[in-house]
PDB file of N, CA and C in Angstrom:
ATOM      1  N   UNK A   1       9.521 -27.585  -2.547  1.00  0.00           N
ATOM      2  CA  UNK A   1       9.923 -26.291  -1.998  1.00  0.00           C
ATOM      3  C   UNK A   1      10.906 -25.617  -2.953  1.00  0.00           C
ATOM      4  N   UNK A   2      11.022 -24.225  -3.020  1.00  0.00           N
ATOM      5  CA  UNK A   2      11.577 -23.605  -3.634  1.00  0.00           C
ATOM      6  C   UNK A   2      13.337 -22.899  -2.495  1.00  0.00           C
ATOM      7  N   UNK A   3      14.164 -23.049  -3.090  1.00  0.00           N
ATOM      8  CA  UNK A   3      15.408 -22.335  -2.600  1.00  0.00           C
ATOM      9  C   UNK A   3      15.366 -20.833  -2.835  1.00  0.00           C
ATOM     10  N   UNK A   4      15.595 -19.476  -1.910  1.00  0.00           N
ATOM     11  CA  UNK A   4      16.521 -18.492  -2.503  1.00  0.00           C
ATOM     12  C   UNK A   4      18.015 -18.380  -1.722  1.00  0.00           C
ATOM     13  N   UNK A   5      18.108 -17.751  -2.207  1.00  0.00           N
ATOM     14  CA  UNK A   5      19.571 -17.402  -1.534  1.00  0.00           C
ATOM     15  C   UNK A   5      19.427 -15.936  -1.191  1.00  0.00           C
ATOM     16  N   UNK A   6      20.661 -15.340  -0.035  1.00  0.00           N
ATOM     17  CA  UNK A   6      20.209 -14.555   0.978  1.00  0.00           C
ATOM     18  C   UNK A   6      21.624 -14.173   1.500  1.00  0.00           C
ATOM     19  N   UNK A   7      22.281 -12.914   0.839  1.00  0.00           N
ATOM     20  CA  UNK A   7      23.794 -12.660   1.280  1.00  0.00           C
ATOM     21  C   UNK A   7      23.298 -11.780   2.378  1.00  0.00           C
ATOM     22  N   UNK A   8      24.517 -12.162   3.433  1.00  0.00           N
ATOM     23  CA  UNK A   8      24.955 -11.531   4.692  1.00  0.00           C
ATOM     24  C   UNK A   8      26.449 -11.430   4.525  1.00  0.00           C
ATOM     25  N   UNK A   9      26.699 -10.532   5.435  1.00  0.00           N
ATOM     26  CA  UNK A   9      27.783 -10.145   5.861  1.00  0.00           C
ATOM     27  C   UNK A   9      28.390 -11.116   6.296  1.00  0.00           C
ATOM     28  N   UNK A  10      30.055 -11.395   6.267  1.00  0.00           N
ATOM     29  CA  UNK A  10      30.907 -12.546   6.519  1.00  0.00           C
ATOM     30  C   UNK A  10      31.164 -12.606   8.440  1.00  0.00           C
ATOM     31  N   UNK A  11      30.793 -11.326   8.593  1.00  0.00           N
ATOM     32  CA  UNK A  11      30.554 -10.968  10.270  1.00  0.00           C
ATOM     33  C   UNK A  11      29.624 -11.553  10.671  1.00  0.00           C
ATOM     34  N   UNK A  12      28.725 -11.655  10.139  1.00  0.00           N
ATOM     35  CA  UNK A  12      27.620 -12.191  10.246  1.00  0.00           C
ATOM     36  C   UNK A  12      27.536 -13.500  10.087  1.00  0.00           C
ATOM     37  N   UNK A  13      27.627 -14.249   9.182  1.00  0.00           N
ATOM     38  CA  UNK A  13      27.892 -15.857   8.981  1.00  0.00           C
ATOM     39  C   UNK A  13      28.547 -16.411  10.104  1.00  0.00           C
ATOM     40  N   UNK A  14      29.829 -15.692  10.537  1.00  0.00           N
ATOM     41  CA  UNK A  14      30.672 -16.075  11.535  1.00  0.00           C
ATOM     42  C   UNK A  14      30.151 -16.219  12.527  1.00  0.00           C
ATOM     43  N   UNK A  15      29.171 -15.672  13.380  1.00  0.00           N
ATOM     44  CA  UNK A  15      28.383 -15.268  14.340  1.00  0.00           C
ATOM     45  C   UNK A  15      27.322 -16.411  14.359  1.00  0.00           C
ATOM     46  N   UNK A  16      26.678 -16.562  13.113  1.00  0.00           N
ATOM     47  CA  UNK A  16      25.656 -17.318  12.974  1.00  0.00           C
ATOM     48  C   UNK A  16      25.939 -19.344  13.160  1.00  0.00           C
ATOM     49  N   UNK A  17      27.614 -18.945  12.580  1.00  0.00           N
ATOM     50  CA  UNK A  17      27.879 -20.266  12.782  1.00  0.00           C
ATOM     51  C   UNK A  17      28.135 -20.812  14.172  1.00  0.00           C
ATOM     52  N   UNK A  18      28.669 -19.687  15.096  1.00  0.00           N
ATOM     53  CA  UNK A  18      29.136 -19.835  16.680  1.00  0.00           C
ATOM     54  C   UNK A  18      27.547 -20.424  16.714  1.00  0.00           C
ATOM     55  N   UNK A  19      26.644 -20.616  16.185  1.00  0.00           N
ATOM     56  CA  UNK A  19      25.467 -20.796  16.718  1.00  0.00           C
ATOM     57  C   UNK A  19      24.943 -22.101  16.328  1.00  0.00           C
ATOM     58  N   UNK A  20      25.565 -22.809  16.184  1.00  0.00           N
ATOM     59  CA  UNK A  20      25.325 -24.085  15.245  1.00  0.00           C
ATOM     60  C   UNK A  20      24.105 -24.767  14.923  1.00  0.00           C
ATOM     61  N   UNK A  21      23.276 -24.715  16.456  1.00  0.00           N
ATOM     62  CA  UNK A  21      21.958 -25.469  16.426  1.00  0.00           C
ATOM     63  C   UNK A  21      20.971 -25.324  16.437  1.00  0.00           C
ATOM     64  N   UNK A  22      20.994 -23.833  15.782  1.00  0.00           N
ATOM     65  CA  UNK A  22      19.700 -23.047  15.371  1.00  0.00           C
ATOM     66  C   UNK A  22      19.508 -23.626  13.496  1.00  0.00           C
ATOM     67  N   UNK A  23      18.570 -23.845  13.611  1.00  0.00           N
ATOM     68  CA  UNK A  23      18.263 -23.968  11.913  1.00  0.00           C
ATOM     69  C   UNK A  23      17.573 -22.902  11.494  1.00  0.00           C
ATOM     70  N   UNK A  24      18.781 -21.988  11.034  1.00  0.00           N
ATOM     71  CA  UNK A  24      18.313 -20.847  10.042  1.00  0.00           C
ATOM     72  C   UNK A  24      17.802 -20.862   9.339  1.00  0.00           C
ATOM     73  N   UNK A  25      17.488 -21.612   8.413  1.00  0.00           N
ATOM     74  CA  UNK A  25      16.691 -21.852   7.120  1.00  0.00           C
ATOM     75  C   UNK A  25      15.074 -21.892   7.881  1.00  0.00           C
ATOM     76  N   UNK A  26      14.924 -22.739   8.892  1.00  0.00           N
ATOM     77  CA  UNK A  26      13.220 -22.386   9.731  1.00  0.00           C
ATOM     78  C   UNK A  26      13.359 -20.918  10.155  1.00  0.00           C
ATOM     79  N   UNK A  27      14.355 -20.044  10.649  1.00  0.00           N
ATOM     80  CA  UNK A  27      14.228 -18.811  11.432  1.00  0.00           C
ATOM     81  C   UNK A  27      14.063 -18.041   9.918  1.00  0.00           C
ATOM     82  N   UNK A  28      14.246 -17.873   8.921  1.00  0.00           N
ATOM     83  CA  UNK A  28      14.380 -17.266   7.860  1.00  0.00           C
ATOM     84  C   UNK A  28      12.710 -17.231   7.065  1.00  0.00           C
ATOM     85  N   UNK A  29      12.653 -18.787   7.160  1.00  0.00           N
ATOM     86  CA  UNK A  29      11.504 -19.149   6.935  1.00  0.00           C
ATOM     87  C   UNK A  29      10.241 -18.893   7.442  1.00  0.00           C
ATOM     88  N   UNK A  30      10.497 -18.926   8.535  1.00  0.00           N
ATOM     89  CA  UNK A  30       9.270 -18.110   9.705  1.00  0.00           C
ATOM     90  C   UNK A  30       8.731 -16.767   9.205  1.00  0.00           C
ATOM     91  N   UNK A  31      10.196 -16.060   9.366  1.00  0.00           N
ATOM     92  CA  UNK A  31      10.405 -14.796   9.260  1.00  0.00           C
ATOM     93  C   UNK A  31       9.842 -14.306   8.051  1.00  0.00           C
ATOM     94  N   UNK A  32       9.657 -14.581   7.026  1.00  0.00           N
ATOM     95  CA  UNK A  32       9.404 -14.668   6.144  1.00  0.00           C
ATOM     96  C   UNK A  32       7.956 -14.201   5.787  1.00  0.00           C
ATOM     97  N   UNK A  33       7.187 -15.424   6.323  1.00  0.00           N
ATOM     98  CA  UNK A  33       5.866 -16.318   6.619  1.00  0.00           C
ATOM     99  C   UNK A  33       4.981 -15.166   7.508  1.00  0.00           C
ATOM    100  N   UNK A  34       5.777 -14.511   8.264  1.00  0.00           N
ATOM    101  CA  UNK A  34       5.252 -13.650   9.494  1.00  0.00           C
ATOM    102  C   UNK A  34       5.248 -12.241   8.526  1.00  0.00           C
ATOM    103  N   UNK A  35       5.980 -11.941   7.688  1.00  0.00           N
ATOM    104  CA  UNK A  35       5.904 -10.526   6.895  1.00  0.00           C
ATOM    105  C   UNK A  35       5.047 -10.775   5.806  1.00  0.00           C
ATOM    106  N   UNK A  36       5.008 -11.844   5.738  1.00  0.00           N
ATOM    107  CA  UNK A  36       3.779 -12.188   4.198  1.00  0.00           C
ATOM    108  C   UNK A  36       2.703 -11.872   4.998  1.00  0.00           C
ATOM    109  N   UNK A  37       2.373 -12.534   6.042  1.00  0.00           N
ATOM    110  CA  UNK A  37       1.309 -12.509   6.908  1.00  0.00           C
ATOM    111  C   UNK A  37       0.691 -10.867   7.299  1.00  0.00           C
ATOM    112  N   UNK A  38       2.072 -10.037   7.489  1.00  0.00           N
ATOM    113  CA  UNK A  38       1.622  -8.791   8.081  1.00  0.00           C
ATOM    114  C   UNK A  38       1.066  -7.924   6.787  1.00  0.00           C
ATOM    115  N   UNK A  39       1.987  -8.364   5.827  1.00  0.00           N
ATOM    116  CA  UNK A  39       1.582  -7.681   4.436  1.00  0.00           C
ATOM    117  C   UNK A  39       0.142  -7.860   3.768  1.00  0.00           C
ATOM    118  N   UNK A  40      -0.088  -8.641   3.893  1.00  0.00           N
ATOM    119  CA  UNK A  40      -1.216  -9.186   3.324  1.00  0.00           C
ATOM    120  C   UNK A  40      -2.558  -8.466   4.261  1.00  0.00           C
ATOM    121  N   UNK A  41      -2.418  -8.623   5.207  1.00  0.00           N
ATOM    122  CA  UNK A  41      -3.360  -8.234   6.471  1.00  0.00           C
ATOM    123  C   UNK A  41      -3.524  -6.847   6.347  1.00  0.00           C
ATOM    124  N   UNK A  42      -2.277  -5.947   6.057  1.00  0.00           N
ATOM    125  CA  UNK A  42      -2.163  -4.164   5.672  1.00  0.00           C
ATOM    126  C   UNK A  42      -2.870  -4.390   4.339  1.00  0.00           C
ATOM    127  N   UNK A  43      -2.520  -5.063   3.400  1.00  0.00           N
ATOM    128  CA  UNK A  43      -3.370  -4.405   2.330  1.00  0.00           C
ATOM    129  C   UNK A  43      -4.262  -5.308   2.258  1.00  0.00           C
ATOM    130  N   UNK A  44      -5.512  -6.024   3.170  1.00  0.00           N
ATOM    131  CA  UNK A  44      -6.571  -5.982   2.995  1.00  0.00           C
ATOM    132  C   UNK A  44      -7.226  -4.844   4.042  1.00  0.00           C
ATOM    133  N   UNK A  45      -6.852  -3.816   4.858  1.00  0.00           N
ATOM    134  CA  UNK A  45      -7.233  -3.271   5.469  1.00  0.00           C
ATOM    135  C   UNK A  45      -7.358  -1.800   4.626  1.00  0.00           C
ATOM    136  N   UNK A  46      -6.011  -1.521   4.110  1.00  0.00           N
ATOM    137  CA  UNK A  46      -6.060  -0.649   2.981  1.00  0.00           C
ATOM    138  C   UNK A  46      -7.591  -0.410   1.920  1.00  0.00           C
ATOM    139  N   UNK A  47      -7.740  -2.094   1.609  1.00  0.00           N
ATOM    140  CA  UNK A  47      -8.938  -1.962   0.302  1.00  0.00           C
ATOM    141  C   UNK A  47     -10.152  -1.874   1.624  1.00  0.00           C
ATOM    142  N   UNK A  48     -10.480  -2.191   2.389  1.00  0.00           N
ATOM    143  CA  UNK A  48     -11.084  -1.925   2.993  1.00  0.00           C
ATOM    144  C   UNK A  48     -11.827  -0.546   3.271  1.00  0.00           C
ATOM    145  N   UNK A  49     -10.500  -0.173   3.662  1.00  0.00           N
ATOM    146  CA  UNK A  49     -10.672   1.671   3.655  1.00  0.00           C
ATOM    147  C   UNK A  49     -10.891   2.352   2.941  1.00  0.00           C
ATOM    148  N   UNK A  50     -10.200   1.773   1.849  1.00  0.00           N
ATOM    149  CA  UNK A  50     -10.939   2.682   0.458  1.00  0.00           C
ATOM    150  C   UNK A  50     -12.029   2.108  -0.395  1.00  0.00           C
ATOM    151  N   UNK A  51     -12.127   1.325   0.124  1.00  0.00           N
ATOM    152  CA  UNK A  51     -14.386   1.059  -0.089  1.00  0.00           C
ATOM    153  C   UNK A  51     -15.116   1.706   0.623  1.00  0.00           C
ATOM    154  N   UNK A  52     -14.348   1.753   2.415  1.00  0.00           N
ATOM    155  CA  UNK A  52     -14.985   2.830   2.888  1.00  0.00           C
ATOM    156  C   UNK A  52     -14.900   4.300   2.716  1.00  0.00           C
ATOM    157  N   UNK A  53     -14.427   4.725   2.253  1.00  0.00           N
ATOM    158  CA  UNK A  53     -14.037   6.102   1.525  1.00  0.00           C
ATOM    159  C   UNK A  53     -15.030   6.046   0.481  1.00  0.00           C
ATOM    160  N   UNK A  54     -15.386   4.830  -0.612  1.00  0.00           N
ATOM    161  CA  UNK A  54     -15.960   5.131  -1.520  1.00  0.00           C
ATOM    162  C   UNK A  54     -17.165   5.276  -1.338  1.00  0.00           C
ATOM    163  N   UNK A  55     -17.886   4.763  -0.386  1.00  0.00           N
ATOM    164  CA  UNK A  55     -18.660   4.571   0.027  1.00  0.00           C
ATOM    165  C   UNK A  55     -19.536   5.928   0.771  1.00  0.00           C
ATOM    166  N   UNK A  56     -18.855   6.732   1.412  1.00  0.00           N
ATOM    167  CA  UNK A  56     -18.828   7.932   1.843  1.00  0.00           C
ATOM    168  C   UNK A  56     -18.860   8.976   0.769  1.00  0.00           C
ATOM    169  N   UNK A  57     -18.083   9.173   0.196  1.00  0.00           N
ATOM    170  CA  UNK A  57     -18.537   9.821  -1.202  1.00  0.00           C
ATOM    171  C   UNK A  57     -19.077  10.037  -2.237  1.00  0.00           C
ATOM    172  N   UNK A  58     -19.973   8.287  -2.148  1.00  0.00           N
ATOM    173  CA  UNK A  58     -21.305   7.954  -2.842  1.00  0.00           C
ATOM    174  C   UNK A  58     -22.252   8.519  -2.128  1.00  0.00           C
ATOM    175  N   UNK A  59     -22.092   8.816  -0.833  1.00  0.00           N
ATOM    176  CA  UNK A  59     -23.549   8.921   0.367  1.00  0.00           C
ATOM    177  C   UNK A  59     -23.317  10.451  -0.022  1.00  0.00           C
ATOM    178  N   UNK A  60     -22.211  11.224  -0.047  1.00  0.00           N
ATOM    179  CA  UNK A  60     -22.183  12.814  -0.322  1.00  0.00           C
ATOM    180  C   UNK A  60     -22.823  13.012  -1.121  1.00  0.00           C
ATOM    181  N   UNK A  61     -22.508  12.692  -2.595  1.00  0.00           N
ATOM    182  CA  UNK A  61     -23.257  12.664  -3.893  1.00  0.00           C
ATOM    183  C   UNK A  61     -24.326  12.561  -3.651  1.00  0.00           C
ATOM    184  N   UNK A  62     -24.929  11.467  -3.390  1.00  0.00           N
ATOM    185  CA  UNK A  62     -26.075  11.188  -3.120  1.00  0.00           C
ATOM    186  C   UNK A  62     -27.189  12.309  -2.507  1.00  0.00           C
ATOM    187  N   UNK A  63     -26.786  12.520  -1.761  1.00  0.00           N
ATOM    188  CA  UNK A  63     -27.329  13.436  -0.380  1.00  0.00           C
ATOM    189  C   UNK A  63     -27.516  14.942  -1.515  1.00  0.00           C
ATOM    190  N   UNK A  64     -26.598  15.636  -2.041  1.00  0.00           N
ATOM    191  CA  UNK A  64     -26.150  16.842  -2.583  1.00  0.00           C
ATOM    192  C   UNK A  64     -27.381  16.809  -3.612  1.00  0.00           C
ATOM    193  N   UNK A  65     -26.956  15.468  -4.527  1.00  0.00           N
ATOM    194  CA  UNK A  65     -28.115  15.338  -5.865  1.00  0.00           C
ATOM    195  C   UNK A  65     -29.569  15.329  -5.213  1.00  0.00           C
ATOM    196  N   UNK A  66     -29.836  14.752  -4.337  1.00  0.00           N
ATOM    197  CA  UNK A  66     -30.785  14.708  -3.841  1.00  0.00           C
ATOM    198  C   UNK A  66     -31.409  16.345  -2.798  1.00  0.00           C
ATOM    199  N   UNK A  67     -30.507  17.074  -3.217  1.00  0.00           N
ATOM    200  CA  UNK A  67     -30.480  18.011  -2.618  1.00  0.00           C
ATOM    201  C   UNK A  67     -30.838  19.930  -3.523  1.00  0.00           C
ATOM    202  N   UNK A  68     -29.883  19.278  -4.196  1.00  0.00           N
ATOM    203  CA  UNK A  68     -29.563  20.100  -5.583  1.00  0.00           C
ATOM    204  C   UNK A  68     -29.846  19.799  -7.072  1.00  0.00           C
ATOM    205  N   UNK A  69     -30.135  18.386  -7.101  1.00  0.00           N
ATOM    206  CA  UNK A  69     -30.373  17.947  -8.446  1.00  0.00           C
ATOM    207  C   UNK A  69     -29.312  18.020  -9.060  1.00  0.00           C
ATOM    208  N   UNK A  70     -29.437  17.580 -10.535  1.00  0.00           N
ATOM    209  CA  UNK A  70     -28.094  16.754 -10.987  1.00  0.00           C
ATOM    210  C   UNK A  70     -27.760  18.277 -11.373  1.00  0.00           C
ATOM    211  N   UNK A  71     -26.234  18.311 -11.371  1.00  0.00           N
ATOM    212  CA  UNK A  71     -25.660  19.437 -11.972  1.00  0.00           C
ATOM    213  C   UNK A  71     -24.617  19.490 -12.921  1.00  0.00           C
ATOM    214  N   UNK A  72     -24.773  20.054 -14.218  1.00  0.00           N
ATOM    215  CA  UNK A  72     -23.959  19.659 -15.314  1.00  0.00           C
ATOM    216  C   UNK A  72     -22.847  20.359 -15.231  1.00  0.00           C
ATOM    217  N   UNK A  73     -21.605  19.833 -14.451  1.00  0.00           N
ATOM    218  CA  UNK A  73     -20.172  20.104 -14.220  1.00  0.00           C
ATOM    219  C   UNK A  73     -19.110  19.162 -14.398  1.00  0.00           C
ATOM    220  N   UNK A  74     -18.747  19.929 -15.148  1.00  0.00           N
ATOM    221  CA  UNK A  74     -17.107  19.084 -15.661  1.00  0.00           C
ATOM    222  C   UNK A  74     -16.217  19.530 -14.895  1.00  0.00           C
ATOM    223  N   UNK A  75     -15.782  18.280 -13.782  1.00  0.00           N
ATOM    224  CA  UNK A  75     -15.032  18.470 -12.531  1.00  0.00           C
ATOM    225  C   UNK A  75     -13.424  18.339 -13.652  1.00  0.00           C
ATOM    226  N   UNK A  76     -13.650  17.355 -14.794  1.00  0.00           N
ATOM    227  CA  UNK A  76     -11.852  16.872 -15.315  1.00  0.00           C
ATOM    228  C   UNK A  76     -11.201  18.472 -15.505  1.00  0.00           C
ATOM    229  N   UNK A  77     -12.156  19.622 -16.109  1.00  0.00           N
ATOM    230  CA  UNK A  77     -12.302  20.326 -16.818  1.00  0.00           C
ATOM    231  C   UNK A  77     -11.242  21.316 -15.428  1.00  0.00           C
ATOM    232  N   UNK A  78     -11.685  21.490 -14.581  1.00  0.00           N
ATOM    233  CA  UNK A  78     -11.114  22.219 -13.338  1.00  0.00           C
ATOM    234  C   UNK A  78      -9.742  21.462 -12.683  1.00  0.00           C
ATOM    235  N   UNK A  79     -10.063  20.116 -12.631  1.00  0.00           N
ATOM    236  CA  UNK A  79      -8.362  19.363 -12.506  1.00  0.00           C
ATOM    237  C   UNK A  79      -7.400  19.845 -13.064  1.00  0.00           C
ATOM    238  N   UNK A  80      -7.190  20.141 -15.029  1.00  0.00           N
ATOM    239  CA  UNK A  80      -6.822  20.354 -15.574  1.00  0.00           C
ATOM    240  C   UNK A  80      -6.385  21.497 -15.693  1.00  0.00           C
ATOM    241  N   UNK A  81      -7.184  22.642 -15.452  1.00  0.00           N
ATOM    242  CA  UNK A  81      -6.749  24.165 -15.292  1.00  0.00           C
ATOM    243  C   UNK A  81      -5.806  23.570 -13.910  1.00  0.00           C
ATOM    244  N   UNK A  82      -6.107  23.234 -12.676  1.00  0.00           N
ATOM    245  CA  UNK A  82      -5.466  23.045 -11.274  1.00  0.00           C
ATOM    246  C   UNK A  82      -3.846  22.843 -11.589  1.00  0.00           C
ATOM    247  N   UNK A  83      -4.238  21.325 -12.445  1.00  0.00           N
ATOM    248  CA  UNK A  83      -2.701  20.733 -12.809  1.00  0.00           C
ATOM    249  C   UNK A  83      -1.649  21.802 -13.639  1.00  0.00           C
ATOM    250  N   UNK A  84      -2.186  22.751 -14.885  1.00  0.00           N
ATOM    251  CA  UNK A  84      -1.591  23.417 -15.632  1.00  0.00           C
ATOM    252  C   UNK A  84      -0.930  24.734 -14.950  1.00  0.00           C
ATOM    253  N   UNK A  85      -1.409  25.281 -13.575  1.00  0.00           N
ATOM    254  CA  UNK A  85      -1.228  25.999 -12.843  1.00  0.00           C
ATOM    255  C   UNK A  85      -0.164  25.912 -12.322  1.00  0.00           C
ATOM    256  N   UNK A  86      -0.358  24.187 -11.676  1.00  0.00           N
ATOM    257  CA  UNK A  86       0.874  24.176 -10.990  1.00  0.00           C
ATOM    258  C   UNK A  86       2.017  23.515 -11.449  1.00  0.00           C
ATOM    259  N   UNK A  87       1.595  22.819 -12.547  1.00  0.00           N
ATOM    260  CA  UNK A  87       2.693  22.160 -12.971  1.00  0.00           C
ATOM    261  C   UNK A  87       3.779  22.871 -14.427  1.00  0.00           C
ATOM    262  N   UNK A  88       2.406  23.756 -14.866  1.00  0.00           N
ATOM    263  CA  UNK A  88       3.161  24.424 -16.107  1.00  0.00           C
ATOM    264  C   UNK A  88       3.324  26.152 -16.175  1.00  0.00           C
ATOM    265  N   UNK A  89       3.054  26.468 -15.099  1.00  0.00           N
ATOM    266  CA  UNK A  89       3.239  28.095 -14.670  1.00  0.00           C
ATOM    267  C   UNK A  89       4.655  28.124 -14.873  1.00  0.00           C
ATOM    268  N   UNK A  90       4.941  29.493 -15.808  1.00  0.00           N
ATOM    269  CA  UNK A  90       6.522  30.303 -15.825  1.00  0.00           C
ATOM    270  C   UNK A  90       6.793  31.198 -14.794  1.00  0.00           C
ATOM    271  N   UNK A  91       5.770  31.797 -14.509  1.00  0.00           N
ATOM    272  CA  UNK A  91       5.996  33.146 -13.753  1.00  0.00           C
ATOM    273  C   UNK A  91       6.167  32.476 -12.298  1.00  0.00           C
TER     274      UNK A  91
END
């Protein structure tokens, strides 16, 4: 097992010690264990979502090309004017 260390407040220690027969190091440890747990669980739900997103925007494409045929547009080409607009306008 690995050690960290973990400052609290001296209010706090004091408090914790009135408590003698709790083993903090398991409540810490838990605690711990339970946010890895929640974390992990959010970002597999995250990639999830954005497969499903990708996935949806493959079926658009799809659908459009199949609709319209391929169309020779340079989308970077319009980002770029977008970004310069807003990011490098004087007036």
């Amino acid at each position: 097992m690995t050690n960290i260390t973990v400052r609290i407040s001296d209010e706090l220690r004091e408090k914790m010690r009135s408590l003698s027969d709790i083993n903090w190091s398991e409540v810490v440890r838990r605690a711990i264990e339970e946010r890895v747990a929640m974390e992990m669980a959010r970002m597999k739900k995250n990639k999830e979502a954005i497969i499903e997103a990708g996935q949806q925007v493959d079926s658009i494409f799809e659908r459009l090309r199949a609709k319209y045929g391929v169309v020779k547009y340079d989308s970077s080409k319009t980002i770029r004017d977008w970004r310069d607009r807003r990011y490098c306008a004087t007036s």
